[in-house]
C-alpha atoms as a PDB file:
ATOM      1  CA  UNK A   1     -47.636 145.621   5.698  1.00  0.00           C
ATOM      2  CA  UNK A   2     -45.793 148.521   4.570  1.00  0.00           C
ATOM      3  CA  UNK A   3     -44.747 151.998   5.223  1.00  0.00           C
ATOM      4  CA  UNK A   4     -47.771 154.206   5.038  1.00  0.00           C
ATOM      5  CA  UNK A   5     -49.988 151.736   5.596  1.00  0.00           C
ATOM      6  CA  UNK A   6     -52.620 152.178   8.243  1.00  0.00           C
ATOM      7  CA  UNK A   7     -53.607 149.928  11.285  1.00  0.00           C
ATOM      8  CA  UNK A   8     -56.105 149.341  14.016  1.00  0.00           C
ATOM      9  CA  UNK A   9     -55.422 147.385  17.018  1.00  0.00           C
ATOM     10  CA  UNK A  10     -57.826 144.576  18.414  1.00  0.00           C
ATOM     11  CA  UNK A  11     -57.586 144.196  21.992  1.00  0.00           C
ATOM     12  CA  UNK A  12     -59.830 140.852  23.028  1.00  0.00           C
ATOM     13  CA  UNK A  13     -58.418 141.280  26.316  1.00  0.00           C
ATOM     14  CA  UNK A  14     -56.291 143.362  28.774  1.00  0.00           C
ATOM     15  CA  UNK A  15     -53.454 141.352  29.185  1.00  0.00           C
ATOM     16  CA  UNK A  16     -51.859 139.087  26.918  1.00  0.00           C
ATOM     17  CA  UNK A  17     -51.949 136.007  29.668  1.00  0.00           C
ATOM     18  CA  UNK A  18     -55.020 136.183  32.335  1.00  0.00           C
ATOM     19  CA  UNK A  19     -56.489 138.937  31.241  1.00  0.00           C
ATOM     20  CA  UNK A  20     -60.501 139.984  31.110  1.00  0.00           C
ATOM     21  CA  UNK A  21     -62.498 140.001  28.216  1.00  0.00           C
ATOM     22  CA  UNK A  22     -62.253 143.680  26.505  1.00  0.00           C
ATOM     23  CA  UNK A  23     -62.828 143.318  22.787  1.00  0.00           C
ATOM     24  CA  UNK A  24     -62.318 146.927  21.923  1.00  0.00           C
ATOM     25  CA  UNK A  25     -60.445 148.700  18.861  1.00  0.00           C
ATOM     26  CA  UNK A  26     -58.115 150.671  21.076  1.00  0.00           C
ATOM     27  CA  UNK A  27     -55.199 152.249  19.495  1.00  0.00           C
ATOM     28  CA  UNK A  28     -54.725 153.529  15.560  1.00  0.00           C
ATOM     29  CA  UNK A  29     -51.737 154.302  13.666  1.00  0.00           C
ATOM     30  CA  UNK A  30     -49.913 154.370  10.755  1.00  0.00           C
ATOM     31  CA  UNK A  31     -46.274 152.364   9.821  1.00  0.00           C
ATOM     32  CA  UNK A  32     -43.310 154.908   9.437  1.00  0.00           C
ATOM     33  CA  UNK A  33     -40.513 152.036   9.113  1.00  0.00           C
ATOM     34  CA  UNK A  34     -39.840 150.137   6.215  1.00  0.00           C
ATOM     35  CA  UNK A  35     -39.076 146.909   7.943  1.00  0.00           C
ATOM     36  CA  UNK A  36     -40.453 144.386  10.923  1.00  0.00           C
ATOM     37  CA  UNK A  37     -37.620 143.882  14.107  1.00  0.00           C
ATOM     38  CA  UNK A  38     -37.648 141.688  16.243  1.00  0.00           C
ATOM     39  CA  UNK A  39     -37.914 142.615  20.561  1.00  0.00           C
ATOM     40  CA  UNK A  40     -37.344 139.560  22.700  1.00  0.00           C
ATOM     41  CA  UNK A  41     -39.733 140.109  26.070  1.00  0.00           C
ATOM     42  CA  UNK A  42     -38.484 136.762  27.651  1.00  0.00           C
ATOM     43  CA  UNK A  43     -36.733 133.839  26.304  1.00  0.00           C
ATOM     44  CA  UNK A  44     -40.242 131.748  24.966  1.00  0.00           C
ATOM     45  CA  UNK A  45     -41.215 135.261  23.595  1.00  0.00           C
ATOM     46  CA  UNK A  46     -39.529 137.060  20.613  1.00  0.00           C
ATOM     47  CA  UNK A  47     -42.418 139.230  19.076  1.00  0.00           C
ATOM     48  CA  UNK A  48     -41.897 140.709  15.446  1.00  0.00           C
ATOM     49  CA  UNK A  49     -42.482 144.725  15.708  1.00  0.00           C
ATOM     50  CA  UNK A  50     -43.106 147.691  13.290  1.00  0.00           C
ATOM     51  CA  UNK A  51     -42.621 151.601  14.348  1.00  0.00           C
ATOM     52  CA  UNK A  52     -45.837 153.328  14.346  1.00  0.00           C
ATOM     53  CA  UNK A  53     -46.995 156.819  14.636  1.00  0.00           C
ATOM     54  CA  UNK A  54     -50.133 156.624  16.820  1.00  0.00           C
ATOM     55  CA  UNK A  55     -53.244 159.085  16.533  1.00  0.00           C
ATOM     56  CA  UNK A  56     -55.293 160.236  19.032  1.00  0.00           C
ATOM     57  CA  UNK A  57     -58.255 158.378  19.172  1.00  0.00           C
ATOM     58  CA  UNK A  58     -60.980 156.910  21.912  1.00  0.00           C
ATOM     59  CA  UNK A  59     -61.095 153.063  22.637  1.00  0.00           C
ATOM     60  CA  UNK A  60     -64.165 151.702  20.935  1.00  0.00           C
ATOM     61  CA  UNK A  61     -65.197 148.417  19.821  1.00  0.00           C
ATOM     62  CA  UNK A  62     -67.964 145.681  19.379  1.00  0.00           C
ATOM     63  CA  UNK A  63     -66.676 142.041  19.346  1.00  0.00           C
ATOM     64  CA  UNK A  64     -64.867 141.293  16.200  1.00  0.00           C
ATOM     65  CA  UNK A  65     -62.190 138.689  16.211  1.00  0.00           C
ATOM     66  CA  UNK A  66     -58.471 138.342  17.273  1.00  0.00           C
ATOM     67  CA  UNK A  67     -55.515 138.412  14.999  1.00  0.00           C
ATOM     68  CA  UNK A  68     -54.275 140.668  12.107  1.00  0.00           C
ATOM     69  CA  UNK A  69     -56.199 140.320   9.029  1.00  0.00           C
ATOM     70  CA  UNK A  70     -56.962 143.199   6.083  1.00  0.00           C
ATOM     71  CA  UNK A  71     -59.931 145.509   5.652  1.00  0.00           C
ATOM     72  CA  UNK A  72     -61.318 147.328   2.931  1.00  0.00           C
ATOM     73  CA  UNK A  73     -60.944 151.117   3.006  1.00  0.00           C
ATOM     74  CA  UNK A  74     -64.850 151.358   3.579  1.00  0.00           C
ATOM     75  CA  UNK A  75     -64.138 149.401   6.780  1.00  0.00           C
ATOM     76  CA  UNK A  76     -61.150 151.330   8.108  1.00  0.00           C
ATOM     77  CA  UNK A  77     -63.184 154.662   7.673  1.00  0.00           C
ATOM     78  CA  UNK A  78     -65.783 152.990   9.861  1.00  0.00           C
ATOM     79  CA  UNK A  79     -64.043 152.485  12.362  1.00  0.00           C
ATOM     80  CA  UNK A  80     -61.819 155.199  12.453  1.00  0.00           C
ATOM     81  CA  UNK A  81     -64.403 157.618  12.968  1.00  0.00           C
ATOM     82  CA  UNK A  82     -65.939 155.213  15.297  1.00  0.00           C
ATOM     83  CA  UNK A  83     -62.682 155.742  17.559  1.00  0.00           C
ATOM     84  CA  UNK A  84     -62.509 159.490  17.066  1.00  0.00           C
ATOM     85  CA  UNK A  85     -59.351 159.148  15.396  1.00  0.00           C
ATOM     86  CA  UNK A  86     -57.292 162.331  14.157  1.00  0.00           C
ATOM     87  CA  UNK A  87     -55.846 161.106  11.156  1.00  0.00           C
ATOM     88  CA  UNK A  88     -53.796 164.175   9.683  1.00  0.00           C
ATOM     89  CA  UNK A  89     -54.024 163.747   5.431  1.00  0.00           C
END
């Protein structure tokens, strides 16, 4: 990923541990940094983040599948307008 690039989130469920089922697309943004950083949320848990401008959008989603993988451009229209998203060109 770079900066620029576009991404939709995945949510399979609400909470990373314990959480119910969702399996919605729920947020939408694009990457304004030109690097990954690490956070650490606990000791056992040092996530890798990116900074993100986030558009206004509405959850939506169909089950589709956990993890970050690339789409086509055909794919990310799809579902962008799916979520209502206001992408500003």
């Amino acid at each position: 990923m770079k900066r620029d690039d576009l991404i939709v989130f995945y949510s399979p469920k609400t909470q990373r541990q314990n959480g119910e089922a969702l399996q919605f697309f729920t947020a939408i943004g694009k990457i304004i940094d030109d690097a990954p950083f690490q956070v650490e949320l606990s000791t056992a848990f040092k996530p890798f983040r990116r900074k993100l401008t986030f558009f206004d959008c509405k959850k939506w989603g169909s089950p589709f599948r956990s993890g970050l993988f690339q789409i086509d451009g055909a794919d990310f229209k799809l579902i962008s307008e799916a979520m209502q998203a206001s992408i500003p060109q």
